[in-house]
Protein backbone atom coordinates (compact mmCIF):
# COMPACT_ATOMS: atom_id res chain seq x y z
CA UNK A 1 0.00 0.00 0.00
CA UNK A 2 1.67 3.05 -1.59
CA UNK A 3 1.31 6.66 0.99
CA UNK A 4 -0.95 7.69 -1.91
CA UNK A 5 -2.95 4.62 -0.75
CA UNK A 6 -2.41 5.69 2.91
CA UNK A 7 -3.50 8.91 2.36
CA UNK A 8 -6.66 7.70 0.29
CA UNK A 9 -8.03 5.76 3.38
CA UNK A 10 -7.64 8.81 5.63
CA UNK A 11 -9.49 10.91 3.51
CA UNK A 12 -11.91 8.26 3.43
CA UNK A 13 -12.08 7.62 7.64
CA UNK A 14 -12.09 11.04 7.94
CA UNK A 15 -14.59 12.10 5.91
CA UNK A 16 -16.86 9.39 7.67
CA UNK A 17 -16.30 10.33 10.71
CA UNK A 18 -16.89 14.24 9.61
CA UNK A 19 -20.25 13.33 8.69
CA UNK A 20 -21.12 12.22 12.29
CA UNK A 21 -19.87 14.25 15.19
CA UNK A 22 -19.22 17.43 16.58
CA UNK A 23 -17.20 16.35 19.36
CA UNK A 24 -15.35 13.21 20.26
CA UNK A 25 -13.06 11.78 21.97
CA UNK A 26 -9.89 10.19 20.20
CA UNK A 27 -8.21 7.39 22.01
CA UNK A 28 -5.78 6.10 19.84
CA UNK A 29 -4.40 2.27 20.79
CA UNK A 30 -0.03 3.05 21.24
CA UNK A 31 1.84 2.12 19.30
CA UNK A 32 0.78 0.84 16.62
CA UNK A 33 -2.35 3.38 16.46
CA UNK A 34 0.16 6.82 16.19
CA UNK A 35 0.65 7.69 12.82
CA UNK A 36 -2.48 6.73 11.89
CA UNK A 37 -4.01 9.30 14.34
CA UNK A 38 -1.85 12.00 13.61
CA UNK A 39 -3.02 11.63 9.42
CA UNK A 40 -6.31 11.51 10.85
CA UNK A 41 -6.96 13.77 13.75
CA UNK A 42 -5.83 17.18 11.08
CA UNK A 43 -8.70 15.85 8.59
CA UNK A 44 -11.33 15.94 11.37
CA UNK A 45 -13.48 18.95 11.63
CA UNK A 46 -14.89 19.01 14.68
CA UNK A 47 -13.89 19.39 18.42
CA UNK A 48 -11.78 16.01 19.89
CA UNK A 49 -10.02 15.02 23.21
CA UNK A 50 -7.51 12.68 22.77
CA UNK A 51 -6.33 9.72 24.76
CA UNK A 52 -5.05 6.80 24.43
CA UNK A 53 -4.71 3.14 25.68
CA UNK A 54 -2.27 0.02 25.36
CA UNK A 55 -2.74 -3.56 25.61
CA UNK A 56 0.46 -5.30 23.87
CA UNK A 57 -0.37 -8.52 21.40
CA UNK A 58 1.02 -10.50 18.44
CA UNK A 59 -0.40 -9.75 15.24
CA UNK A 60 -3.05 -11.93 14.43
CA UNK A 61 -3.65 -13.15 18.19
CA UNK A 62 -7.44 -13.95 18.78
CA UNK A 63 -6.52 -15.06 22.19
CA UNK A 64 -4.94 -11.54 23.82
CA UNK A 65 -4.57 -11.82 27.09
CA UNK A 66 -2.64 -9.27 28.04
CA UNK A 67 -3.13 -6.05 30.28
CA UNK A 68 -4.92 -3.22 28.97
CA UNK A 69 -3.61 -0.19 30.13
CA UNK A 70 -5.15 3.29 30.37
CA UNK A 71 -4.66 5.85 32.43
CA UNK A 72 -8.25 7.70 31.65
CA UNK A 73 -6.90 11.54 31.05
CA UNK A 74 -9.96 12.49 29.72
CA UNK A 75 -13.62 12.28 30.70
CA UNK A 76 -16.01 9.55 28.78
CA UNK A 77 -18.72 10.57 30.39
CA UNK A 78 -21.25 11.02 27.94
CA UNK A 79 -19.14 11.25 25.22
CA UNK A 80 -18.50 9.74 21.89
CA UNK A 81 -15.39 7.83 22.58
CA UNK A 82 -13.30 6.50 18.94
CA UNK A 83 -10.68 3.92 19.55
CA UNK A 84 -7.80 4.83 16.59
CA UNK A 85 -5.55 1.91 15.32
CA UNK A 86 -3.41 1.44 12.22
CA UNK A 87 -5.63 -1.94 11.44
CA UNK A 88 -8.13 -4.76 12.63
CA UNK A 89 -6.23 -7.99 11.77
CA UNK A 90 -7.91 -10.56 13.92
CA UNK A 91 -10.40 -8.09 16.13
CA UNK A 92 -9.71 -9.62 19.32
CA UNK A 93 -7.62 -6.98 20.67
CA UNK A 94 -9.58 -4.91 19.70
CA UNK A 95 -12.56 -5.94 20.44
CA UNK A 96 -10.88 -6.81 24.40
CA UNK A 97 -10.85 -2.83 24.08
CA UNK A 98 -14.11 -2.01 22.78
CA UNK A 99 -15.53 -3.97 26.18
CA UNK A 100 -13.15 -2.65 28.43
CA UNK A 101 -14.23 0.71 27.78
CA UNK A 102 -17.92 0.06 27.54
CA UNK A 103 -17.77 -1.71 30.77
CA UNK A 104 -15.69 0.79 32.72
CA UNK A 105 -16.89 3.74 31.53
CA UNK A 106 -19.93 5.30 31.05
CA UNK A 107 -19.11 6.67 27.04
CA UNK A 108 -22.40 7.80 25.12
CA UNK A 109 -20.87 5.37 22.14
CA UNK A 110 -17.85 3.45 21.01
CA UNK A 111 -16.54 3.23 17.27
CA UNK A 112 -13.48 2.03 16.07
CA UNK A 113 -11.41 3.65 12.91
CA UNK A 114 -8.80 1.83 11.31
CA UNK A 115 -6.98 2.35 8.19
CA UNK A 116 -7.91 -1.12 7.37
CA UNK A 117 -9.57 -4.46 8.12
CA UNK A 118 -9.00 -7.78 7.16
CA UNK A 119 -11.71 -10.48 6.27
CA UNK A 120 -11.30 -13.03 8.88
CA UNK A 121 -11.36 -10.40 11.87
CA UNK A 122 -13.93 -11.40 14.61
CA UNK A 123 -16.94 -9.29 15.35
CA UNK A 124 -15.65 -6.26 18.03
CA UNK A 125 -19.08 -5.30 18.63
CA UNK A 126 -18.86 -1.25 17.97
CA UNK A 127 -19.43 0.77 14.60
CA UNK A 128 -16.23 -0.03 12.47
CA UNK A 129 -14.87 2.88 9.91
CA UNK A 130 -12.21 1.68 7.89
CA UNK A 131 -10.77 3.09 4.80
CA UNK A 132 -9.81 -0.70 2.90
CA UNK A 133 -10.63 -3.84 3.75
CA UNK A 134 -7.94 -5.90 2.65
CA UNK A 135 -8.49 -9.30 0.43
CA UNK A 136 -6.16 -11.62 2.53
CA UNK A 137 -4.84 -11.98 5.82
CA UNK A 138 -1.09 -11.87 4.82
CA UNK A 139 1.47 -10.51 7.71
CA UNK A 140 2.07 -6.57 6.88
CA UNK A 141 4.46 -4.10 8.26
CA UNK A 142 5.00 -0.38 8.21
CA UNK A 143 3.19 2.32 8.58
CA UNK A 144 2.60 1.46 12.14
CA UNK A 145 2.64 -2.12 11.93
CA UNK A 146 5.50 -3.85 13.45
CA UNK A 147 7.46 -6.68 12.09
CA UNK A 148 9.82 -7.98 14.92
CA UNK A 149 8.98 -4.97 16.66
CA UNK A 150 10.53 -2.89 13.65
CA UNK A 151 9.59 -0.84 10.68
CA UNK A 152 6.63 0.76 12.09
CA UNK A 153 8.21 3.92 10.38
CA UNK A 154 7.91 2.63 6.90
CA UNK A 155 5.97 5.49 5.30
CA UNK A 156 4.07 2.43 3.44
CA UNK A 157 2.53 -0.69 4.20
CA UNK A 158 3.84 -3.91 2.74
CA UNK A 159 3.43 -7.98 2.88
CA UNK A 160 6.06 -9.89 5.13
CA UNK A 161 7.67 -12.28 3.12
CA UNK A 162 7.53 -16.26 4.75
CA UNK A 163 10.51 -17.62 3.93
């Protein structure tokens, strides 16, 4: 996925998410979730918070058990709350997110944007905007997406190679 590609699918998140609130509040899931949210959050045109939260997982793992951490900074009270992340791969990180945040706090509503999805992902339970969703579920890196824990700074996204 070339940055013209990148760039593409936050014009379309964006432009989604334009279309539907005046004021939100922008968690974005660290790391992987950064430069994604920093394309996005100068495309939005209306009034955000931002936040974010961490819970640490392989690509690809259904079965995160990990510990979600945030540190709340802003109030969810009866706000729109939008959890930011470079991609759904499997959903069940994010989807561990979606219900922490619906359980512990009391948010007005929960959506998820992603630069992209992939087919196999599980249902997270929240209104998904996504700018591709992607025909496979091959390994990718870059653009925040971590290979060995490297190349999240690729300005593009591209397929792992098995050897």
């Amino acid at each position: 996925m070339t940055e013209e590609n990148i760039s593409e699918g936050v014009r379309k998140v964006s432009q989604k998410l334009n279309g539907l609130y005046e004021e939100a509040v922008i968690i974005t899931v660290v790391p992987g979730g950064i430069l994604f949210t920093a394309d996005l959050v100068r495309q939005l045109k209306f009034d955000i918070y931002m936040d974010y939260i961490s819970c640490p997982h392989t690509p690809g793992d259904r079965q995160n058990n990990s510990e979600i951490v945030f540190h709340q900074n802003i109030d969810l009270s009866n706000k729109d709350v939008i959890l930011v992340d470079d991609a759904v791969e499997s959903g069940g990180t994010m989807k561990r997110l979606v219900q922490h945040i619906a359980m512990n706090y009391d948010a007005k509503s929960i959506s998820v944007a992603t630069l992209f999805v992939k087919p196999s992902r599980v249902a997270i339970g929240a209104r998904e905007y996504y700018g591709f969703e992607m025909d496979n579920d091959e390994l990718l890196m870059g653009y925040g997406l971590p290979w060995k824990d490297k190349m999240r700074n690729l300005p593009y996204i591209s397929k792992v190679k098995s050897n």
